[in-house]
N, C-alpha and C. Protein backbone atom coordinates (compact mmCIF):
# COMPACT_ATOMS: atom_id res chain seq x y z
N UNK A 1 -38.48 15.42 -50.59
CA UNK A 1 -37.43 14.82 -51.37
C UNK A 1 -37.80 14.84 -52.86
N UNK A 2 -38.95 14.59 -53.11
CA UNK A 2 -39.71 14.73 -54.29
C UNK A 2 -39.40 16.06 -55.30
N UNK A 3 -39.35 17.21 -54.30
CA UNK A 3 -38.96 18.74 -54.82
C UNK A 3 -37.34 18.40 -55.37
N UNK A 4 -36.90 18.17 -54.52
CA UNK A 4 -35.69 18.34 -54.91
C UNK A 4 -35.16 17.39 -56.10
N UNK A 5 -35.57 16.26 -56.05
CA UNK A 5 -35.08 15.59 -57.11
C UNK A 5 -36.09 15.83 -58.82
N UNK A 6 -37.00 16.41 -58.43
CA UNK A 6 -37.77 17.04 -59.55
C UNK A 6 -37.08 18.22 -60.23
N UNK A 7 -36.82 19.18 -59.53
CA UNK A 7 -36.91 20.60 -59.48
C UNK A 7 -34.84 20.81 -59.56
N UNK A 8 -34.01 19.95 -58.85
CA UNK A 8 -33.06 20.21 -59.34
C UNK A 8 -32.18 20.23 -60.60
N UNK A 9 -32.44 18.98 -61.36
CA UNK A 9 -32.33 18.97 -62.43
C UNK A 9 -32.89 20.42 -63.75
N UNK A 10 -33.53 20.90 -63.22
CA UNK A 10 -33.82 22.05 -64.04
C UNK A 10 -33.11 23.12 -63.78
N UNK A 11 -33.02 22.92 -62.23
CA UNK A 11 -31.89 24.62 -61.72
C UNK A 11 -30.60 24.52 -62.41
N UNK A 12 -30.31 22.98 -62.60
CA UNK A 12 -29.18 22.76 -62.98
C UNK A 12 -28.91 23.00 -64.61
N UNK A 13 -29.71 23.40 -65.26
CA UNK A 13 -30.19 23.40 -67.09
C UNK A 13 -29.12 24.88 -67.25
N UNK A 14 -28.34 25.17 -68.78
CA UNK A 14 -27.48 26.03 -69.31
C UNK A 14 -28.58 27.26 -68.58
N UNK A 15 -29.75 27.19 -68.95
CA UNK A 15 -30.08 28.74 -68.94
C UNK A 15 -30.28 28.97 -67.31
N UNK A 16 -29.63 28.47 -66.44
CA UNK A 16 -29.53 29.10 -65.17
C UNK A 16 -28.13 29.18 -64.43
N UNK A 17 -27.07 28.87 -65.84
CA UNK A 17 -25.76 28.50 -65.94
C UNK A 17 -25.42 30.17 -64.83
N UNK A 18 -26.15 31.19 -64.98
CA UNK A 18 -24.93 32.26 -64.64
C UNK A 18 -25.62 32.74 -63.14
N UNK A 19 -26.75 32.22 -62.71
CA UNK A 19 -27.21 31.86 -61.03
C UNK A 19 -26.54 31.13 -60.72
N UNK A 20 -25.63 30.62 -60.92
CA UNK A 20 -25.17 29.26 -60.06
C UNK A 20 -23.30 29.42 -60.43
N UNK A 21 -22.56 29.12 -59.22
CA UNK A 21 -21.25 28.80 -59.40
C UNK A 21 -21.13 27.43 -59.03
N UNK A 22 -20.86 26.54 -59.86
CA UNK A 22 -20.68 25.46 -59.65
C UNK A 22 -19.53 24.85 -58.87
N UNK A 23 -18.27 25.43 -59.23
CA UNK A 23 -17.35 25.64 -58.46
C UNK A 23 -17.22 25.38 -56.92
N UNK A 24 -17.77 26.51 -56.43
CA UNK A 24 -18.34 26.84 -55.01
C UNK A 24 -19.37 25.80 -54.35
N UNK A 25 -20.09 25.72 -55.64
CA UNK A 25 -21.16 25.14 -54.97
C UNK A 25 -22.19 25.50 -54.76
N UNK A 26 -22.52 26.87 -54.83
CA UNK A 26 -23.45 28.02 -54.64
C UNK A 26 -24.59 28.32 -55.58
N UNK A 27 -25.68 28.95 -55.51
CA UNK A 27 -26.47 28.93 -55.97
C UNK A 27 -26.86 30.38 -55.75
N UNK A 28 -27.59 31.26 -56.62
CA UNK A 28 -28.46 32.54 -56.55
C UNK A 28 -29.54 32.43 -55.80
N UNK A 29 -29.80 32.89 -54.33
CA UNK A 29 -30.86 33.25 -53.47
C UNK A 29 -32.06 33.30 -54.57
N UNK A 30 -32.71 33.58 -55.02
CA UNK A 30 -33.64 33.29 -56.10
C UNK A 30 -33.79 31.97 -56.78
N UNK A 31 -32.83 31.53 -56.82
CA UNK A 31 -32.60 29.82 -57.67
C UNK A 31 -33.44 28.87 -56.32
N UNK A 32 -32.71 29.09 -55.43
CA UNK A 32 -33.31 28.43 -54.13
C UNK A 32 -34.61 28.78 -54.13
N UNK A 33 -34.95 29.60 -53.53
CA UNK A 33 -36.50 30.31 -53.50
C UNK A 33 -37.27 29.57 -54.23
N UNK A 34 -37.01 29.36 -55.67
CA UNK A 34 -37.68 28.54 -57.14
C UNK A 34 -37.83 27.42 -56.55
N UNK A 35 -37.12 27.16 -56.41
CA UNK A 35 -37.05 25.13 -55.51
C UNK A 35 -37.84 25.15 -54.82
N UNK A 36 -37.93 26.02 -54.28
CA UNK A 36 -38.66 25.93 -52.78
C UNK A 36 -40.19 26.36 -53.14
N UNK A 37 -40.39 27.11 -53.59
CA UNK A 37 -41.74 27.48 -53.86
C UNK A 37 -42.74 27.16 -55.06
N UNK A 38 -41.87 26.28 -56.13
CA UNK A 38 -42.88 26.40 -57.81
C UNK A 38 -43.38 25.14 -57.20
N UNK A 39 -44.36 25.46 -57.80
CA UNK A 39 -45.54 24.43 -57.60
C UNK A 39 -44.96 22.79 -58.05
N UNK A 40 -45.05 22.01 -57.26
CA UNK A 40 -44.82 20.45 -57.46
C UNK A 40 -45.41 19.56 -57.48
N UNK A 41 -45.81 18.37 -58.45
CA UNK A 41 -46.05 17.48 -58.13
C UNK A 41 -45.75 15.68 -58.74
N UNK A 42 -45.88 15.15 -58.45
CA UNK A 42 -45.69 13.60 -59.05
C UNK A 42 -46.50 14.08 -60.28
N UNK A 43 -47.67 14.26 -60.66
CA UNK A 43 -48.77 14.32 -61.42
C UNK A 43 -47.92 14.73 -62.56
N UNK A 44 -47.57 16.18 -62.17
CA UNK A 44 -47.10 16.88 -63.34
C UNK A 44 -46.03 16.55 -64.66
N UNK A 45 -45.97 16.32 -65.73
CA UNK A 45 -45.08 16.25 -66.58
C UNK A 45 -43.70 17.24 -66.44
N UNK A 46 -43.09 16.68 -66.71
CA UNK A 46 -41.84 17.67 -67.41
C UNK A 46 -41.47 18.50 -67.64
N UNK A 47 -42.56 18.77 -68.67
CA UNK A 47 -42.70 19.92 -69.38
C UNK A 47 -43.25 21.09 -68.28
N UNK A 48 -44.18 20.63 -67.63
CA UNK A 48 -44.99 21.29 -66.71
C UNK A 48 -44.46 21.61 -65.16
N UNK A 49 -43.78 20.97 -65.04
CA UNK A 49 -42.95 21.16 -64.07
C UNK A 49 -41.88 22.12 -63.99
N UNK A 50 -41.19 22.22 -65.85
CA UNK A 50 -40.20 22.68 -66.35
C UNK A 50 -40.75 24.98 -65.97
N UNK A 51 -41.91 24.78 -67.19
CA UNK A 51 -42.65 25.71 -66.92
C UNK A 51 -43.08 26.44 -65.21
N UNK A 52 -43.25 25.58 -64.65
CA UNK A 52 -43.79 26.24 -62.93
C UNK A 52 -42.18 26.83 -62.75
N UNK A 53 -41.70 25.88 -62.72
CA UNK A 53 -40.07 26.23 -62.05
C UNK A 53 -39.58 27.75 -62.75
N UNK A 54 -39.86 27.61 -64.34
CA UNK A 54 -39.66 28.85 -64.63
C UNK A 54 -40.14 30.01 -64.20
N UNK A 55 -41.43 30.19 -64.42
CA UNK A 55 -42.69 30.86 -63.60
C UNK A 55 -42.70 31.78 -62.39
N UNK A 56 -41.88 30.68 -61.49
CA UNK A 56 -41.57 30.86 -59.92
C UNK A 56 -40.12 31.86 -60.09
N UNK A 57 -39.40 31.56 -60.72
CA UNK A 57 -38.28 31.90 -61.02
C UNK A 57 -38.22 33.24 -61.32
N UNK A 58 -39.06 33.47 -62.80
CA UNK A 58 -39.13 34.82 -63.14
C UNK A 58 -39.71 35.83 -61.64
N UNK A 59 -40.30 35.11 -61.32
CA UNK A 59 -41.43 35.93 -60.68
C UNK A 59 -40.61 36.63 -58.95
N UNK A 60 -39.62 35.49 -58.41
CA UNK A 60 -38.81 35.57 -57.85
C UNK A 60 -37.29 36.25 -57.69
N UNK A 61 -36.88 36.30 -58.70
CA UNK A 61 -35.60 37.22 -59.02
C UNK A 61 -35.88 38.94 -58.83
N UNK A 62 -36.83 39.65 -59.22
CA UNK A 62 -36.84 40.80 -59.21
C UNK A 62 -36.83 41.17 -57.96
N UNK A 63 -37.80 40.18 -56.95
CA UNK A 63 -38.00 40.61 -55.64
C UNK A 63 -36.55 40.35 -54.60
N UNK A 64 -35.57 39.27 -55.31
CA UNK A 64 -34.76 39.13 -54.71
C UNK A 64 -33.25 40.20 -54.77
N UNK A 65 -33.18 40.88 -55.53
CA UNK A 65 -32.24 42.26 -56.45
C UNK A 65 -32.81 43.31 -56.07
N UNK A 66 -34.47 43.21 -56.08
CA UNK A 66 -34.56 44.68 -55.41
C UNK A 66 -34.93 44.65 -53.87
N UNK A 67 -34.47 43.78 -53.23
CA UNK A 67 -34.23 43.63 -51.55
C UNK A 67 -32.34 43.64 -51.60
N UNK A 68 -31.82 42.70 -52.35
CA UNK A 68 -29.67 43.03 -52.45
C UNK A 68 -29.71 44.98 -52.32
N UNK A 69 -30.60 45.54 -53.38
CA UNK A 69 -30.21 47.21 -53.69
C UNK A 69 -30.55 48.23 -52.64
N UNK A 70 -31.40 47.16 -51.38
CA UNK A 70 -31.85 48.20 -49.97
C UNK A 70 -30.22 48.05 -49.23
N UNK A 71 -29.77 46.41 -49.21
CA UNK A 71 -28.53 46.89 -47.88
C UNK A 71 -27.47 47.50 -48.62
């Protein structure tokens, strides 16, 4: 629960405005992934938290676009 209430608030930030349809409700397979995998903790600041999430993110998108360009 900790992830999510950490880590959403950032998915939710302008610069991930065009992963996400808000509308819908939906989110970019990569946006999720980020949630799910950047490193978390109580410990961490903000800032640092802000950073992992990014991190995970970058690092996550390429692999997720170049698996969409196989089907």
């Amino acid at each position: 629960m900790y992830r999510l209430q950490a880590l959403m608030p950032i998915a939710f930030d302008r610069k991930y405005d065009q992963y996400r349809n808000d509308g819908a409700g939906t989110m970019h397979l990569a946006l999720m992934t980020a949630i799910a995998y950047a490193p978390c903790s109580p410990r961490m600041t903000p800032k640092v938290l802000r950073a992992s999430f990014d991190k995970a993110f970058r690092e996550i998108l390429p692999q997720v676009e170049a698996a969409d360009t196989l089907h």
